[in-house]
N, C-alpha and C. Protein backbone atom coordinates (compact mmCIF):
# COMPACT_ATOMS: atom_id res chain seq x y z
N UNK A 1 0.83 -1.18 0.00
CA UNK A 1 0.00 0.00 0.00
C UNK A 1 0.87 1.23 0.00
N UNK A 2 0.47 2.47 -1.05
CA UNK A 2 1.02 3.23 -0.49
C UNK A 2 0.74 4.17 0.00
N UNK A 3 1.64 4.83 1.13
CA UNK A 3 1.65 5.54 1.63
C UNK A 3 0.65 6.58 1.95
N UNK A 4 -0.01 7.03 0.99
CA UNK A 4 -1.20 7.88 0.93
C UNK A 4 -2.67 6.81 1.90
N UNK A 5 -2.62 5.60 0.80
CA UNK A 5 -3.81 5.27 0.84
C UNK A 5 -3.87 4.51 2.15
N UNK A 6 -2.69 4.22 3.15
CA UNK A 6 -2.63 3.78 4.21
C UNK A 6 -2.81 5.05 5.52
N UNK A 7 -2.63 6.10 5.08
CA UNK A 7 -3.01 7.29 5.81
C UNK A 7 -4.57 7.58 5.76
N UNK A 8 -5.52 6.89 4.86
CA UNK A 8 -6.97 6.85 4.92
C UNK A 8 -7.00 6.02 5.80
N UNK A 9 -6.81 4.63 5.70
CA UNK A 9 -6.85 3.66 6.62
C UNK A 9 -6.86 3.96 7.86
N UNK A 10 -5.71 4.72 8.25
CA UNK A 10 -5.59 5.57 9.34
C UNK A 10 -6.38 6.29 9.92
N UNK A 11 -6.89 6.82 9.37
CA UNK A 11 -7.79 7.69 9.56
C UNK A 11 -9.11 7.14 9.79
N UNK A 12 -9.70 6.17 8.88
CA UNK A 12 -10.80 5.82 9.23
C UNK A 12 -11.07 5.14 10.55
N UNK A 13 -9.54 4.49 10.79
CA UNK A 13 -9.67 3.61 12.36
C UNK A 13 -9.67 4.60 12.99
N UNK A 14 -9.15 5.33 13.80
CA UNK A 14 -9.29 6.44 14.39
C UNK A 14 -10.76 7.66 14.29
N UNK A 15 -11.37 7.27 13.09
CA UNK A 15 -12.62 8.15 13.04
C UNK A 15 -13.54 6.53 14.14
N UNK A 16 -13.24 6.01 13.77
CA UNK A 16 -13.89 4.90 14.20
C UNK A 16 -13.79 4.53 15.53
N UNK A 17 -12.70 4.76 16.27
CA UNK A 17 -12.12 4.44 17.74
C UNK A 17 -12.80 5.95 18.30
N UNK A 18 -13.07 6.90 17.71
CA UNK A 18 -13.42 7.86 18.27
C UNK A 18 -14.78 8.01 18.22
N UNK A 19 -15.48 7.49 17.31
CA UNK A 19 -16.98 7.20 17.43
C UNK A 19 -17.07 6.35 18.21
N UNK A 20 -16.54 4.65 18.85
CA UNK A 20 -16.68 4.36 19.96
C UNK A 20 -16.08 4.72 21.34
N UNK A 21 -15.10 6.11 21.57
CA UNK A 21 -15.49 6.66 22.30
C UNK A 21 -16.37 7.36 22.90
N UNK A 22 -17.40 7.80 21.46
CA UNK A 22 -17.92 8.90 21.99
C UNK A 22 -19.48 8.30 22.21
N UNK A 23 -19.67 7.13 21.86
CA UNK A 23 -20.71 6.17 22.41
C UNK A 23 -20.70 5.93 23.73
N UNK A 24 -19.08 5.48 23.98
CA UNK A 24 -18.67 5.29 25.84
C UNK A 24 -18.92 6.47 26.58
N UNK A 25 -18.61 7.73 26.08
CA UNK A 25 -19.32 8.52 26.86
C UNK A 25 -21.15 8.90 26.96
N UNK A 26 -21.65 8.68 25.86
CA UNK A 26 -23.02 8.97 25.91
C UNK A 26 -23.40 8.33 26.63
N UNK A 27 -23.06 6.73 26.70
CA UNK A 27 -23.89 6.29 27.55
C UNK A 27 -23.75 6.20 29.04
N UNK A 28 -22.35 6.94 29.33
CA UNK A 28 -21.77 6.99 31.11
C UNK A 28 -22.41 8.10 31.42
N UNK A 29 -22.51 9.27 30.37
CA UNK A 29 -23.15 10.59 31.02
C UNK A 29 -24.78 9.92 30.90
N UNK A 30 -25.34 9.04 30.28
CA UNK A 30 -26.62 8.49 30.68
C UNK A 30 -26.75 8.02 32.07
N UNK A 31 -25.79 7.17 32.36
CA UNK A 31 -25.74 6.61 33.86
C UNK A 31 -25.81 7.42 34.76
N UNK A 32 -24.81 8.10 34.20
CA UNK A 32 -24.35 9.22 35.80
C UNK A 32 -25.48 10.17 36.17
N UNK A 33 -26.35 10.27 34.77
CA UNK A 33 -27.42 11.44 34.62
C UNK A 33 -28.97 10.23 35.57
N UNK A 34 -28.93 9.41 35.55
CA UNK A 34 -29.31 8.14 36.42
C UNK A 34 -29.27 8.04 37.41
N UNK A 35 -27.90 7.99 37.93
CA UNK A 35 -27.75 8.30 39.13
C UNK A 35 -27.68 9.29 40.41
N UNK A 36 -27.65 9.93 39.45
CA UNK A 36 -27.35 11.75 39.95
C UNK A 36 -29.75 12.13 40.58
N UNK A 37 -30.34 11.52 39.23
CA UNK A 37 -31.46 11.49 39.84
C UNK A 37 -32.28 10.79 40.61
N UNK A 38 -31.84 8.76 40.85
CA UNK A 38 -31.48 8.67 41.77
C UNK A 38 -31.66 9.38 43.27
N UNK A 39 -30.14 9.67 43.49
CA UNK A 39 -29.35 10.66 44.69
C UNK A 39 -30.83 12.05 44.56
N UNK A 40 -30.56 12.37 44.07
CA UNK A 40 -31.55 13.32 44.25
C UNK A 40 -32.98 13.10 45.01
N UNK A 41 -33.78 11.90 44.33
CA UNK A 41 -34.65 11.84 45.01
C UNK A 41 -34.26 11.00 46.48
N UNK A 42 -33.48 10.39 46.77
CA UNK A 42 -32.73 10.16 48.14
C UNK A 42 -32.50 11.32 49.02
N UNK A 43 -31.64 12.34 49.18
CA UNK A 43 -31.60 13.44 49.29
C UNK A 43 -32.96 13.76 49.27
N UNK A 44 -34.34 14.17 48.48
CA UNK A 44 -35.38 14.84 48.77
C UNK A 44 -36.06 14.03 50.47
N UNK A 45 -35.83 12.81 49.54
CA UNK A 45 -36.33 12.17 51.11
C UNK A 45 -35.60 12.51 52.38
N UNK A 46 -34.33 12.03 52.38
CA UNK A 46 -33.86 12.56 53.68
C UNK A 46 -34.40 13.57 54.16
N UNK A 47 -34.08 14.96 53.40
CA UNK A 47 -34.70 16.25 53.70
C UNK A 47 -36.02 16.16 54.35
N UNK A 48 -36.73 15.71 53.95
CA UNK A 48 -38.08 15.37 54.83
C UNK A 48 -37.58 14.67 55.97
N UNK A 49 -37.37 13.47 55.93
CA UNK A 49 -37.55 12.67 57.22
C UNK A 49 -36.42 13.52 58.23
N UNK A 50 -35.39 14.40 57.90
CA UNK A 50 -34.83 15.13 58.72
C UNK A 50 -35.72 16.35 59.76
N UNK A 51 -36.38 16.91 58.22
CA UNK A 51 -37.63 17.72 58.99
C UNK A 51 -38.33 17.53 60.51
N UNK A 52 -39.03 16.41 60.04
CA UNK A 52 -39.90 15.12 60.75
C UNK A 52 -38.94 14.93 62.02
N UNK A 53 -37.51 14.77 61.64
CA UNK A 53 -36.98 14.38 62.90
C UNK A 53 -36.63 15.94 64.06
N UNK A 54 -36.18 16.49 63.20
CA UNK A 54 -36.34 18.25 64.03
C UNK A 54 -37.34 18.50 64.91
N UNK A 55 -38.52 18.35 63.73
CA UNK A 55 -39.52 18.63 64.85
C UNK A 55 -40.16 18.01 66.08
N UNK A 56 -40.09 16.53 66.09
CA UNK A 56 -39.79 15.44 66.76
C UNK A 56 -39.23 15.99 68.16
N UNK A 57 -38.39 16.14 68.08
CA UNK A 57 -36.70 16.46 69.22
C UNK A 57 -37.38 17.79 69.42
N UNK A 58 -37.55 18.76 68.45
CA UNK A 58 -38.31 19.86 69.33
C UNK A 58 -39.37 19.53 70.22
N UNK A 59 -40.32 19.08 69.68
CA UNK A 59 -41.58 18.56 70.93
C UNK A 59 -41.04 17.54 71.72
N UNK A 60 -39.83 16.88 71.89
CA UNK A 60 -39.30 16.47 73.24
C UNK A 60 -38.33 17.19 73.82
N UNK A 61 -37.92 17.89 73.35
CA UNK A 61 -37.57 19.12 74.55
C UNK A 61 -38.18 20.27 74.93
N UNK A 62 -39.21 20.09 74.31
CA UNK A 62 -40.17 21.10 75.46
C UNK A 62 -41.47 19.65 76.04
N UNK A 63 -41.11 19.00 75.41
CA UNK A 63 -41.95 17.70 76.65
C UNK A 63 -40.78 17.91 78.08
N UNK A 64 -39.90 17.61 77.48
CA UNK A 64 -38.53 17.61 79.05
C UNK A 64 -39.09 18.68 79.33
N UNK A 65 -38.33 19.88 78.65
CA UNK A 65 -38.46 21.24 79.90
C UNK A 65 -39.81 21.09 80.85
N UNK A 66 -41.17 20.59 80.56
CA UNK A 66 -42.00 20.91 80.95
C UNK A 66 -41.90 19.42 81.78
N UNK A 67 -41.79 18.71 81.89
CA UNK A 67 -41.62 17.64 83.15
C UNK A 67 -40.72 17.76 84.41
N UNK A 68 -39.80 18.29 83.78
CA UNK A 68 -38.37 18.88 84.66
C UNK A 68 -39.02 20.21 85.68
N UNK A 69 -39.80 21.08 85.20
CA UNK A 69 -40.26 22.00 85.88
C UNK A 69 -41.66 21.24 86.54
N UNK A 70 -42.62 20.07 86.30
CA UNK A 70 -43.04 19.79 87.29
C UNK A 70 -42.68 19.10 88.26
N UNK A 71 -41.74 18.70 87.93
CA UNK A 71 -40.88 17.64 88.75
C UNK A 71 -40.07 18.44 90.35
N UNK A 72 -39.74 19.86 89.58
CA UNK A 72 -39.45 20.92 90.46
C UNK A 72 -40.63 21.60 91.20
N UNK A 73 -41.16 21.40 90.75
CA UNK A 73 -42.81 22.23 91.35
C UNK A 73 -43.24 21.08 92.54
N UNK A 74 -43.22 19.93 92.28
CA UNK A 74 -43.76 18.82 93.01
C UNK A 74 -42.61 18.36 94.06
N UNK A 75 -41.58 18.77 93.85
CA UNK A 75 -40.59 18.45 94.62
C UNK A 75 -40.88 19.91 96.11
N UNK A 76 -41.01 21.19 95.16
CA UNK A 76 -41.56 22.09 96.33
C UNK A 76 -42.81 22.13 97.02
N UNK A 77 -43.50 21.09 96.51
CA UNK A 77 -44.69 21.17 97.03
C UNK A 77 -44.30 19.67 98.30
N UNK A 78 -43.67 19.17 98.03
CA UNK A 78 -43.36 17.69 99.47
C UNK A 78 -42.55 18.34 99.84
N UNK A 79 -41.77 19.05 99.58
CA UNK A 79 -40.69 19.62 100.26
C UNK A 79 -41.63 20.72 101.95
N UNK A 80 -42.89 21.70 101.44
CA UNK A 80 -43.03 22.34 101.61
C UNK A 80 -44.39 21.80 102.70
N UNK A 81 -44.71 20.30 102.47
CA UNK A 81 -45.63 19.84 103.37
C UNK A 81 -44.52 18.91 104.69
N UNK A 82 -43.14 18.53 104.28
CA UNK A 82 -43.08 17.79 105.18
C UNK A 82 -42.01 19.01 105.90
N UNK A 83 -42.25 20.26 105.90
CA UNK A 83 -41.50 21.61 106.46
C UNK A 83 -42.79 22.24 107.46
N UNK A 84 -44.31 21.80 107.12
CA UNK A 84 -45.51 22.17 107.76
C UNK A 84 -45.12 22.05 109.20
N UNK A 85 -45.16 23.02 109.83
CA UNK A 85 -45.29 23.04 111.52
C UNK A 85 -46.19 21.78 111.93
């Protein structure tokens, strides 16, 4: 072959190795574009059930605070009968 017509050759493998690169990427940025939404709706959820858990822990610490202060109230109130003359 010469020279010329082996530089097509060339070329076409390389047009060719580069069209199945560029398949390997279409279809990884498919995946990743997959996974990425996926994660996303994971992430949406968390975000909620984090919510859920905030508010949770908020209404048990004002359940505590408010047991802790009867607990103090009731403690002054036996305190304050077995102090009775």
């Amino acid at each position: 072959m010469d020279r010329e017509h082996r530089g097509d050759l060339d070329l076409e493998v390389k047009i060719k190795d580069l069209e199945l690169e560029c398949e390997m990427y279409k279809k990884n940025n498919k995946m990743f574009k997959e996974h990425i939404s996926r994660i996303e709706a994971i992430n949406e959820s968390h975000k909620k059930i984090n919510g859920q858990l905030r508010t949770r822990i908020s209404r048990l610490e004002t359940e505590v605070k408010e047991l802790r202060q009867k607990v103090e109230d009731d403690k002054e109130l036996i305190q304050s009968l077995y102090d009775y003359p």
